[in-house]
C-alpha atoms as a PDB file:
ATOM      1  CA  UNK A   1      77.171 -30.623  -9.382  1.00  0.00           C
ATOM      2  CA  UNK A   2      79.854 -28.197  -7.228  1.00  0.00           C
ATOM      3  CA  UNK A   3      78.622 -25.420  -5.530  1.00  0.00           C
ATOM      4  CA  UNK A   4      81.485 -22.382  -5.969  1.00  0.00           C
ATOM      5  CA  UNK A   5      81.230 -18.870  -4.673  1.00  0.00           C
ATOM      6  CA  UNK A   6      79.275 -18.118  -8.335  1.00  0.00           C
ATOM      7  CA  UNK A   7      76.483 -20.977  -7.736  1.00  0.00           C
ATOM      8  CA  UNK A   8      76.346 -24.676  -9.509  1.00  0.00           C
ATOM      9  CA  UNK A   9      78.289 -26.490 -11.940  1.00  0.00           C
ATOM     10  CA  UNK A  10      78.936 -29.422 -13.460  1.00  0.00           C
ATOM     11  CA  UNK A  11      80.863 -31.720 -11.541  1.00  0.00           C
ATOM     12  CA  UNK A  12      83.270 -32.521 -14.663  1.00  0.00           C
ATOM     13  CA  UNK A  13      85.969 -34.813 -12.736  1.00  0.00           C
ATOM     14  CA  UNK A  14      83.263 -36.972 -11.404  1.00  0.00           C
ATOM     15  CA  UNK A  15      81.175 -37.770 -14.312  1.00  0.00           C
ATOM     16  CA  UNK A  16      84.137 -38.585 -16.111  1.00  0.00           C
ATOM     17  CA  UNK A  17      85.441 -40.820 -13.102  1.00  0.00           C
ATOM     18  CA  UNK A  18      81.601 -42.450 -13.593  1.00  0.00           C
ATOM     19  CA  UNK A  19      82.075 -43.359 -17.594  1.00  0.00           C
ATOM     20  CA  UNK A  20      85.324 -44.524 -16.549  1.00  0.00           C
ATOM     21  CA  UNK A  21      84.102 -47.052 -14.508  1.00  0.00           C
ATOM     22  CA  UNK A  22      81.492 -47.997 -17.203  1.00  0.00           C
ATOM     23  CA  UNK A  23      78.309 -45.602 -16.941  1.00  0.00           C
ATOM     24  CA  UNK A  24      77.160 -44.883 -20.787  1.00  0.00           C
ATOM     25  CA  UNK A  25      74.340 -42.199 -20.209  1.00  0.00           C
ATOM     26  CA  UNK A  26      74.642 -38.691 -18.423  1.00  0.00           C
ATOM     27  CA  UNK A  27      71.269 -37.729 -17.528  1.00  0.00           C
ATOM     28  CA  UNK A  28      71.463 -34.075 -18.034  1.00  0.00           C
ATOM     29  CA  UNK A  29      68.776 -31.532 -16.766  1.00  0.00           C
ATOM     30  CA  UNK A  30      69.112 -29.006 -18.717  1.00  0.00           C
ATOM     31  CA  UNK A  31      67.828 -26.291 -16.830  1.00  0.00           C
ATOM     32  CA  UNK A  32      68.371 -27.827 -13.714  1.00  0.00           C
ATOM     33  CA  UNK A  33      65.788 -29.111 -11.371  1.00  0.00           C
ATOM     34  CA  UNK A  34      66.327 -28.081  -8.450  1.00  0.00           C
ATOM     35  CA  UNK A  35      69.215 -26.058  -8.363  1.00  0.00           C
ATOM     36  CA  UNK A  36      67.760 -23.341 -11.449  1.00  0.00           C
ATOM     37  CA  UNK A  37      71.130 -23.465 -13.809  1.00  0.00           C
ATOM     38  CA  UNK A  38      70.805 -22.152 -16.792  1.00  0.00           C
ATOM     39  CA  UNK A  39      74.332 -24.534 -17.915  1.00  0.00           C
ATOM     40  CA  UNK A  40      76.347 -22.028 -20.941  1.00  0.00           C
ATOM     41  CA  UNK A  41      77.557 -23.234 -24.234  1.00  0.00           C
ATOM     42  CA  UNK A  42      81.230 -23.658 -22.938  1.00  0.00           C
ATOM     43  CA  UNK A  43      79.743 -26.288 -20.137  1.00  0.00           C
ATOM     44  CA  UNK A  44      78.360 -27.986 -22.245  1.00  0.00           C
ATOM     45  CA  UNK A  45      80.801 -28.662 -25.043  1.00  0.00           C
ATOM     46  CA  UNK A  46      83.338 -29.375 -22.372  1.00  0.00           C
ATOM     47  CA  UNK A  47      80.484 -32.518 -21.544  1.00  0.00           C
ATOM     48  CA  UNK A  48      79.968 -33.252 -24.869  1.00  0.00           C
ATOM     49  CA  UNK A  49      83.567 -33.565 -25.763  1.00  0.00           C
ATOM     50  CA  UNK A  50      83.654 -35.977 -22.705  1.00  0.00           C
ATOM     51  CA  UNK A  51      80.244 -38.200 -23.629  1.00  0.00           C
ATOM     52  CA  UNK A  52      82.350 -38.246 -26.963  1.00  0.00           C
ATOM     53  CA  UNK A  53      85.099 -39.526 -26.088  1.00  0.00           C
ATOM     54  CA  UNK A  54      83.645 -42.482 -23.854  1.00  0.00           C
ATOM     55  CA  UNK A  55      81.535 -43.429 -26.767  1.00  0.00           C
ATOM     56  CA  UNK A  56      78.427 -42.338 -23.941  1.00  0.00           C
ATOM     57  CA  UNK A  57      74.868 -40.967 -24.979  1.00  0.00           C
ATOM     58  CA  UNK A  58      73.245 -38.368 -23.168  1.00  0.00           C
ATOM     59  CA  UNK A  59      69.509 -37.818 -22.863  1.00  0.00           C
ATOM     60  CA  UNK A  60      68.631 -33.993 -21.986  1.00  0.00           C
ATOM     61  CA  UNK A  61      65.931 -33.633 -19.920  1.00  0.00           C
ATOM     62  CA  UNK A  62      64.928 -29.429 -20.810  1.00  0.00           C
ATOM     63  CA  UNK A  63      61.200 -29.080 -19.824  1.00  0.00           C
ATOM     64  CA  UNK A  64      62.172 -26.228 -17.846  1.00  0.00           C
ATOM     65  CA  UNK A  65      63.529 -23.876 -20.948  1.00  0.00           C
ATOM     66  CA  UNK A  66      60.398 -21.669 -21.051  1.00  0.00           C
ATOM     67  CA  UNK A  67      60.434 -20.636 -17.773  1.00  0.00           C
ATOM     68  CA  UNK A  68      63.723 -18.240 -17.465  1.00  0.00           C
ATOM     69  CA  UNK A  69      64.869 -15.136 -16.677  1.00  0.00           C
ATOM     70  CA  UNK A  70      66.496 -14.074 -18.936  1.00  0.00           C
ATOM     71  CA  UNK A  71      69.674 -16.300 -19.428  1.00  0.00           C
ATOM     72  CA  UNK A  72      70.159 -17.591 -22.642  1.00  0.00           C
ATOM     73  CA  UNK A  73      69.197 -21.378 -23.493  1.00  0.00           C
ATOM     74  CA  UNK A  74      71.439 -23.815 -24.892  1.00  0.00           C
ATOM     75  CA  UNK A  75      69.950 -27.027 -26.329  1.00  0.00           C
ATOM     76  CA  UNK A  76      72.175 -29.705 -25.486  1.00  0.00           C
ATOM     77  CA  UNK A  77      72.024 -30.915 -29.213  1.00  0.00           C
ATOM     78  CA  UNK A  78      72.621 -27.705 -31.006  1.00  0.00           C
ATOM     79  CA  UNK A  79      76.325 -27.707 -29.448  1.00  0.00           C
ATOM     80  CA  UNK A  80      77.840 -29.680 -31.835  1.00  0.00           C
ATOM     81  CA  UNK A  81      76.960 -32.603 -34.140  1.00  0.00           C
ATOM     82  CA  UNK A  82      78.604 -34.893 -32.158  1.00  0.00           C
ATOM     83  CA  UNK A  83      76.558 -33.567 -28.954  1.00  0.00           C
ATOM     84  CA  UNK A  84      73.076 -34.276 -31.658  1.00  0.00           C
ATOM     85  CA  UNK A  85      74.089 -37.877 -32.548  1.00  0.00           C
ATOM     86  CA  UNK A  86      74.833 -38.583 -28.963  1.00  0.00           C
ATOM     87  CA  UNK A  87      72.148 -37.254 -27.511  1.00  0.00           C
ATOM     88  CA  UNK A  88      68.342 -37.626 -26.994  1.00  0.00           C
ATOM     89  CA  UNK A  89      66.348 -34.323 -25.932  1.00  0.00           C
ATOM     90  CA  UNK A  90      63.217 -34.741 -23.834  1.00  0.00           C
ATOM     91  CA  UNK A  91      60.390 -31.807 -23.208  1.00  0.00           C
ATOM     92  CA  UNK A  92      56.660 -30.656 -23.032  1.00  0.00           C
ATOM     93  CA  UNK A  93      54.820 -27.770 -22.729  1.00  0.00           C
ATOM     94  CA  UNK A  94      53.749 -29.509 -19.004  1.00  0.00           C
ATOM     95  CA  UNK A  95      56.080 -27.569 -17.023  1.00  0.00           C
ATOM     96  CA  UNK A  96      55.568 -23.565 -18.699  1.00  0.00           C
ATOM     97  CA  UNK A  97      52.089 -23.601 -19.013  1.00  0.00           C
ATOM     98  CA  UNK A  98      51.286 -25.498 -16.423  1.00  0.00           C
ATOM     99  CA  UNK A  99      49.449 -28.523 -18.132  1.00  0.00           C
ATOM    100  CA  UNK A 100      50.804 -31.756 -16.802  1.00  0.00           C
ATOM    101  CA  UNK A 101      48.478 -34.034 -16.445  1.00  0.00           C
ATOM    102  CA  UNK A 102      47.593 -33.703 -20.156  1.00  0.00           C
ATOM    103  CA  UNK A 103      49.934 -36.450 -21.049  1.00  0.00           C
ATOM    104  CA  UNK A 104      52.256 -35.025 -24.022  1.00  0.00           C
ATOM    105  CA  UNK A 105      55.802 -35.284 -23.752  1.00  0.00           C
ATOM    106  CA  UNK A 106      58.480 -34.331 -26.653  1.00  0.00           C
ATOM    107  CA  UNK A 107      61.157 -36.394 -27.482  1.00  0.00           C
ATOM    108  CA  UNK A 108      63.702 -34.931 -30.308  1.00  0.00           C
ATOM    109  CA  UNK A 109      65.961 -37.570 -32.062  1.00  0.00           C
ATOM    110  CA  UNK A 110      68.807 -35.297 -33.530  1.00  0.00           C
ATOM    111  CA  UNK A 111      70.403 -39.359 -34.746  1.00  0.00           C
ATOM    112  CA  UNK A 112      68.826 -40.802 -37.874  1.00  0.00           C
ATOM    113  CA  UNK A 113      69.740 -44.301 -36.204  1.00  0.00           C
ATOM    114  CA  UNK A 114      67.628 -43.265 -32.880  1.00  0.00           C
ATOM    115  CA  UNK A 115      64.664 -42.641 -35.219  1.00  0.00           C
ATOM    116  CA  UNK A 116      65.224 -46.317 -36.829  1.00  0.00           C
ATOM    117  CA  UNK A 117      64.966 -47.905 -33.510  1.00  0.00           C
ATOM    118  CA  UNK A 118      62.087 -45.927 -32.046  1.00  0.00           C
ATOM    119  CA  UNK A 119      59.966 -47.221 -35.633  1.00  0.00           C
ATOM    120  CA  UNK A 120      60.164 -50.413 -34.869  1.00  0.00           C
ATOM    121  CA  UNK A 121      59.387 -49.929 -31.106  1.00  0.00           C
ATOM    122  CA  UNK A 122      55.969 -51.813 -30.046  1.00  0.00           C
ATOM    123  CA  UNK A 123      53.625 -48.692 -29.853  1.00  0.00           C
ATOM    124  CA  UNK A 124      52.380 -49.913 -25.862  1.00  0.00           C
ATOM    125  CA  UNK A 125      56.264 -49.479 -24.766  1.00  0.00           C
ATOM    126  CA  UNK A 126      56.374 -45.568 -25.781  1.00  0.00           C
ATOM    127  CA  UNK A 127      53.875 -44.622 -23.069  1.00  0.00           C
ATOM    128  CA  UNK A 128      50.061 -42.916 -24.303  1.00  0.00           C
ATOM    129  CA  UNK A 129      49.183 -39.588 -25.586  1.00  0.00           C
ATOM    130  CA  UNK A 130      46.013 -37.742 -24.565  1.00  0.00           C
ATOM    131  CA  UNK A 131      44.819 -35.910 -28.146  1.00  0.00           C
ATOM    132  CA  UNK A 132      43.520 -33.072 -25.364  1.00  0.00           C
ATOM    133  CA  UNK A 133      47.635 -33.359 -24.656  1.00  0.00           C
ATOM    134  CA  UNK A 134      48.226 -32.438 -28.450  1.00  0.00           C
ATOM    135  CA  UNK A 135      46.114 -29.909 -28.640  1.00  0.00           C
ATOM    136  CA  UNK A 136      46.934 -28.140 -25.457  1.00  0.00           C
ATOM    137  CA  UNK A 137      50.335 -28.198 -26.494  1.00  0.00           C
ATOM    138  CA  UNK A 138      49.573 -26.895 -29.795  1.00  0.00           C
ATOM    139  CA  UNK A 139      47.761 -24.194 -28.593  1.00  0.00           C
ATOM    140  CA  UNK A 140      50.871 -23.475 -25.832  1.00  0.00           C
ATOM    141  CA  UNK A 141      53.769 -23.839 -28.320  1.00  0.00           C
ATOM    142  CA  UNK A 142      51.995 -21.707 -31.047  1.00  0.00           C
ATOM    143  CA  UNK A 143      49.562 -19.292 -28.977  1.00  0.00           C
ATOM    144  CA  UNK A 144      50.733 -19.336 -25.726  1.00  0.00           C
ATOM    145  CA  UNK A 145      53.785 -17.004 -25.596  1.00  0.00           C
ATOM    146  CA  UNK A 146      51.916 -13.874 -24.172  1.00  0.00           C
ATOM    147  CA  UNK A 147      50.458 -15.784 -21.232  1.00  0.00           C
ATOM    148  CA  UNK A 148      53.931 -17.602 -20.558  1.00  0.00           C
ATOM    149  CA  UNK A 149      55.067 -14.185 -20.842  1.00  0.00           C
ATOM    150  CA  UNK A 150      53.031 -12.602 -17.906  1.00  0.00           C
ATOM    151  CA  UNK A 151      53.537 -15.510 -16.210  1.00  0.00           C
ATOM    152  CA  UNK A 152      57.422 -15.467 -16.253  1.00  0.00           C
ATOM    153  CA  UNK A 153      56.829 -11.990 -14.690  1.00  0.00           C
ATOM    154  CA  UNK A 154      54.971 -12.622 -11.805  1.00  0.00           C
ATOM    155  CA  UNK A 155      57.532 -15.536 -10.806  1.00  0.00           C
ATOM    156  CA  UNK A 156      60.711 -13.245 -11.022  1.00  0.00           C
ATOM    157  CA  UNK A 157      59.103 -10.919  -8.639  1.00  0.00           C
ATOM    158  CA  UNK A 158      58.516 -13.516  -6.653  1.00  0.00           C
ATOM    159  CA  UNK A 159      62.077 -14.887  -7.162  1.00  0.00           C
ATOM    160  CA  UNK A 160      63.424 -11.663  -6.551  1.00  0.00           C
ATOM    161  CA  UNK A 161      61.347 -11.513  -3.541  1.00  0.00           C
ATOM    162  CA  UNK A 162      62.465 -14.741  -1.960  1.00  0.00           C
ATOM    163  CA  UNK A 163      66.427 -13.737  -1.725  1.00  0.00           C
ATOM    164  CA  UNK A 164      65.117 -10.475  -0.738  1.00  0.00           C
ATOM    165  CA  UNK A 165      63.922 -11.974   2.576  1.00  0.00           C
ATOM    166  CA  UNK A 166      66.434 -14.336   2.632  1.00  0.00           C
ATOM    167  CA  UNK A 167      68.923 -11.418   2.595  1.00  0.00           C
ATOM    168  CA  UNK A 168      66.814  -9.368   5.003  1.00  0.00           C
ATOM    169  CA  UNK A 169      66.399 -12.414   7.581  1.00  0.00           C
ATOM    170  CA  UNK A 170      70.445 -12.924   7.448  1.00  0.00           C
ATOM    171  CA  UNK A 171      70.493 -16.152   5.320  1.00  0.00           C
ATOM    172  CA  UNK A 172      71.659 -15.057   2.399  1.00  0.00           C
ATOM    173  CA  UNK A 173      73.582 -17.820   2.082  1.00  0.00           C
ATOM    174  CA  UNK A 174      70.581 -20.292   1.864  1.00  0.00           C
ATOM    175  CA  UNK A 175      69.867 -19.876  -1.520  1.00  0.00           C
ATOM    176  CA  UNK A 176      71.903 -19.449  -5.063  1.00  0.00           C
ATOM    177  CA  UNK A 177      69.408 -17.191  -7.361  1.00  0.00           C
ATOM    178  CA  UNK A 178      67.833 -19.826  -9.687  1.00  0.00           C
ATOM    179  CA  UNK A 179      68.678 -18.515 -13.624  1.00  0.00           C
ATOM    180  CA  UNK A 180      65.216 -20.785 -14.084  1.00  0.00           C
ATOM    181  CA  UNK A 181      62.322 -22.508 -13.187  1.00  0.00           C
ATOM    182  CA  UNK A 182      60.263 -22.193 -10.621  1.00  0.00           C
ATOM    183  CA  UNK A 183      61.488 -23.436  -7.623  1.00  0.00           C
ATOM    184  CA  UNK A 184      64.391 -22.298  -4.953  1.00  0.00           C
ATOM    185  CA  UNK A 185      67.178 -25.120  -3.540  1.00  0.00           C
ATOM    186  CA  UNK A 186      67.684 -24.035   0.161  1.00  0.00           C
ATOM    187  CA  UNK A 187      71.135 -25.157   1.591  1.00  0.00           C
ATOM    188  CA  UNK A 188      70.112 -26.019   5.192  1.00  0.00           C
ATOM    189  CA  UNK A 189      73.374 -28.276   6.034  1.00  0.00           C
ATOM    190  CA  UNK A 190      74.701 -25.317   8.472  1.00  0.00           C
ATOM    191  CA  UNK A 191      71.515 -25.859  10.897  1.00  0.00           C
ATOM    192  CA  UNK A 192      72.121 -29.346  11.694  1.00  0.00           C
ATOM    193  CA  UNK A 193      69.077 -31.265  11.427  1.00  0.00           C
ATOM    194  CA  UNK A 194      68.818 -34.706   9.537  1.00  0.00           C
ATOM    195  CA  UNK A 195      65.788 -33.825   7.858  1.00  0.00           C
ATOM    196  CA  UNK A 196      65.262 -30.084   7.255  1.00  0.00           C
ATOM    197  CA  UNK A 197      61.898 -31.176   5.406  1.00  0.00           C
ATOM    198  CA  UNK A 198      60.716 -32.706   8.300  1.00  0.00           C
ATOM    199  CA  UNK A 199      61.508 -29.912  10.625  1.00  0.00           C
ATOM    200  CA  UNK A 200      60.297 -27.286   9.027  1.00  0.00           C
ATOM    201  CA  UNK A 201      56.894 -29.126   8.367  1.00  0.00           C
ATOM    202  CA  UNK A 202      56.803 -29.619  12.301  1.00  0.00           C
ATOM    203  CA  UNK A 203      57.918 -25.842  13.304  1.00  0.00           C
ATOM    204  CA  UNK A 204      57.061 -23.904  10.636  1.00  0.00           C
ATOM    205  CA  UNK A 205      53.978 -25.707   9.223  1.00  0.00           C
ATOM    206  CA  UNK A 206      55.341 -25.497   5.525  1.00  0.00           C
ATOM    207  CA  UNK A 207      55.795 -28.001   3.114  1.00  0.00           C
ATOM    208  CA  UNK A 208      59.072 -28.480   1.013  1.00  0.00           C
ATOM    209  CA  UNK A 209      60.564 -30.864  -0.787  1.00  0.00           C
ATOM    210  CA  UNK A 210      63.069 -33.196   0.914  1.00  0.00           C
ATOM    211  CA  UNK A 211      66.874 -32.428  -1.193  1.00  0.00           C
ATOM    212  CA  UNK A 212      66.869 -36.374  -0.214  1.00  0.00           C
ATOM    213  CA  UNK A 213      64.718 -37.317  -3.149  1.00  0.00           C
ATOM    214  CA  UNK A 214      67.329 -35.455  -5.762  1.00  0.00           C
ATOM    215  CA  UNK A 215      69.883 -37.889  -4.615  1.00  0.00           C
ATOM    216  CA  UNK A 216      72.815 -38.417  -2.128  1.00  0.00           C
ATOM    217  CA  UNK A 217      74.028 -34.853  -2.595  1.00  0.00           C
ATOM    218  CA  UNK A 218      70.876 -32.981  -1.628  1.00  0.00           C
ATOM    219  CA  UNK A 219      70.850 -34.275   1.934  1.00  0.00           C
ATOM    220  CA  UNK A 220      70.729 -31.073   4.013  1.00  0.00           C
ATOM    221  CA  UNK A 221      68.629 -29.527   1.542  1.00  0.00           C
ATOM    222  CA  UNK A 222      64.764 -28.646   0.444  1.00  0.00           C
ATOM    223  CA  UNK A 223      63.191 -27.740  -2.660  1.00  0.00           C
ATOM    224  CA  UNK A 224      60.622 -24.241  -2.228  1.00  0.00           C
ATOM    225  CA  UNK A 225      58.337 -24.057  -5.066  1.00  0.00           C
ATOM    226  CA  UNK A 226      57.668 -20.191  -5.396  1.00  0.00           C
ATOM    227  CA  UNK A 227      54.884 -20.733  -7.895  1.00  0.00           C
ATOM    228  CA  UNK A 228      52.378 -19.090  -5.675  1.00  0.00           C
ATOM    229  CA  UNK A 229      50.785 -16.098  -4.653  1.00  0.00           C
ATOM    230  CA  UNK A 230      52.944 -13.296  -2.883  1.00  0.00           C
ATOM    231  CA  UNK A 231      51.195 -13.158   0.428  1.00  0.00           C
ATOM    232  CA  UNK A 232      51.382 -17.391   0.568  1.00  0.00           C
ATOM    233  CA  UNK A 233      55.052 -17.146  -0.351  1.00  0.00           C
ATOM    234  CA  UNK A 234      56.200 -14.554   2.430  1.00  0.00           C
ATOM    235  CA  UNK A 235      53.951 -16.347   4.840  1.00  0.00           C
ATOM    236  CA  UNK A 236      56.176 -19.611   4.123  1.00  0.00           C
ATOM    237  CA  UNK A 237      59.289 -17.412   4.164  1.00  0.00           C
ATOM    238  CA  UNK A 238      58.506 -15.631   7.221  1.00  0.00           C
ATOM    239  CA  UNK A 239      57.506 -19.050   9.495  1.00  0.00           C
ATOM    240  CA  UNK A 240      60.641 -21.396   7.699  1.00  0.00           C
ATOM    241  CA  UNK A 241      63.278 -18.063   8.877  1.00  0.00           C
ATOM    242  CA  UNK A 242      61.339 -18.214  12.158  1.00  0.00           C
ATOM    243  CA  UNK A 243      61.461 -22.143  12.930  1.00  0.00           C
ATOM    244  CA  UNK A 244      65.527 -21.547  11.512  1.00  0.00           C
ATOM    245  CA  UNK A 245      66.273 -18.942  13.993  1.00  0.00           C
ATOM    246  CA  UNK A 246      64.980 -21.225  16.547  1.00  0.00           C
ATOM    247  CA  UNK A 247      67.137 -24.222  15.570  1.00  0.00           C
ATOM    248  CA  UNK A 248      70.131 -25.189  18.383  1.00  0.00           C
ATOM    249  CA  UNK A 249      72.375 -25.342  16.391  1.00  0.00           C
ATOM    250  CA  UNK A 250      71.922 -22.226  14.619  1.00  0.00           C
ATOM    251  CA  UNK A 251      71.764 -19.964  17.721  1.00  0.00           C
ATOM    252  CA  UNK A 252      75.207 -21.970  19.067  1.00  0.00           C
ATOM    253  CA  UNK A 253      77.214 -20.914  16.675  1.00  0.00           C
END
């Protein structure tokens, strides 16, 4: 994706310069993991249009749909009928209701010729389902609303809370507010270091996830998951700005 002075979007040019030189399946997260994008109809037509025309397929990864603030969702499919026969839609009640190691994942085939392959698929290559799966996600899909409710309101204060701090501690900059999800993308590339995770687990004694693992474009970065209680959160906040403030290169420039 490009980062512009109003967050993360799709890097258009270069997944079209990728199905030009032969790729055949955008993997689109849909909101994104890590970076909290909420992606508008008019993004993603303008993809779908492209997949289209490249004769792609996209599969649309959107576990994360519960869990915004309130941004509008677009399902990838629902753009256009084009964008449904092209595309495969994957989800689960794992990530909202916190329930994944229940083993039930969603996947929506908007292509009556997607459905006619997965029939004839050998059951042991489309993974297991635990029936305690089913029926959590029954019960979450159909029950669950007020508690995902309360839920989304305890993690937008402490969204809110984290660019607070940010703001307060003069980095600002660090972090685009995520439109979803619960987890913050901190752009550490001014401070230097080859592997923020690594530093800030030795001089702050917090845990992130490396931006490494996301791919080539999230070195310089780390994942904060803010699903936690208050006082843990500011704790983290308070050492990472610390250990930050501290860092050479920081404090040279």
């Amino acid at each position: 994706m490009l980062l512009g002075e109003n967050g993360y979007s799709l890097d258009v040019p270069e997944i079209e310069k990728a199905l030009r030189q032969g790729a055949r399946t955008v993997l689109l997260c849909n909101p994104s993991n890590p970076v909290g994008r909420v992606f508008n109809h008019s993004e993603l037509a303008e993809l779908s249009v492209l997949v289209e025309r490249f004769g792609a397929r996209v599969i649309s990864d959107e576990v994360h749909s519960p869990l915004r603030y309130g941004t509008k969702f677009v399902p990838y499919a629902s753009v256009s009928s084009a964008a449904a026969e092209h595309s495969i839609t994957l989800t689960s009640a794992s990530k909202a209701w916190n329930i994944p190691g229940l083993r039930c994942a969603i996947m929506v085939l908007t292509n009556p010729a997607d459905q006619l392959t997965w029939d004839v698929l050998p059951r042991a290559s489309k993974g297991g389902i635990s029936p305690l799966g089913i029926e959590a996600s029954t019960a979450a899909f159909k029950q669950g609303q007020p508690w995902l409710n309360e839920a989304i309101k305890l993690l937008d204060v402490n969204r809110l809370a984290v660019g607070d701090y940010l703001k307060r501690a003069g980095l600002g900059g660090v972090m685009c507010m995520p439109e979803a999800t619960y987890l913050a993308w901190f752009d550490l590339r001014e401070f230097g270091h080859p592997d923020p995770q690594r530093y800030l687990m030795e001089n702050a004694g917090v845990a992130t996830t490396s931006g490494d693992e996301h791919g080539v474009g999230g070195a310089g970065f780390v994942r904060v998951n803010f699903a936690t209680p208050q006082s843990v959160l500011l704790d983290a906040l308070e050492r990472m700005t610390s250990a930050l403030r501290r860092s050479p290169t920081r404090n040279s420039s």
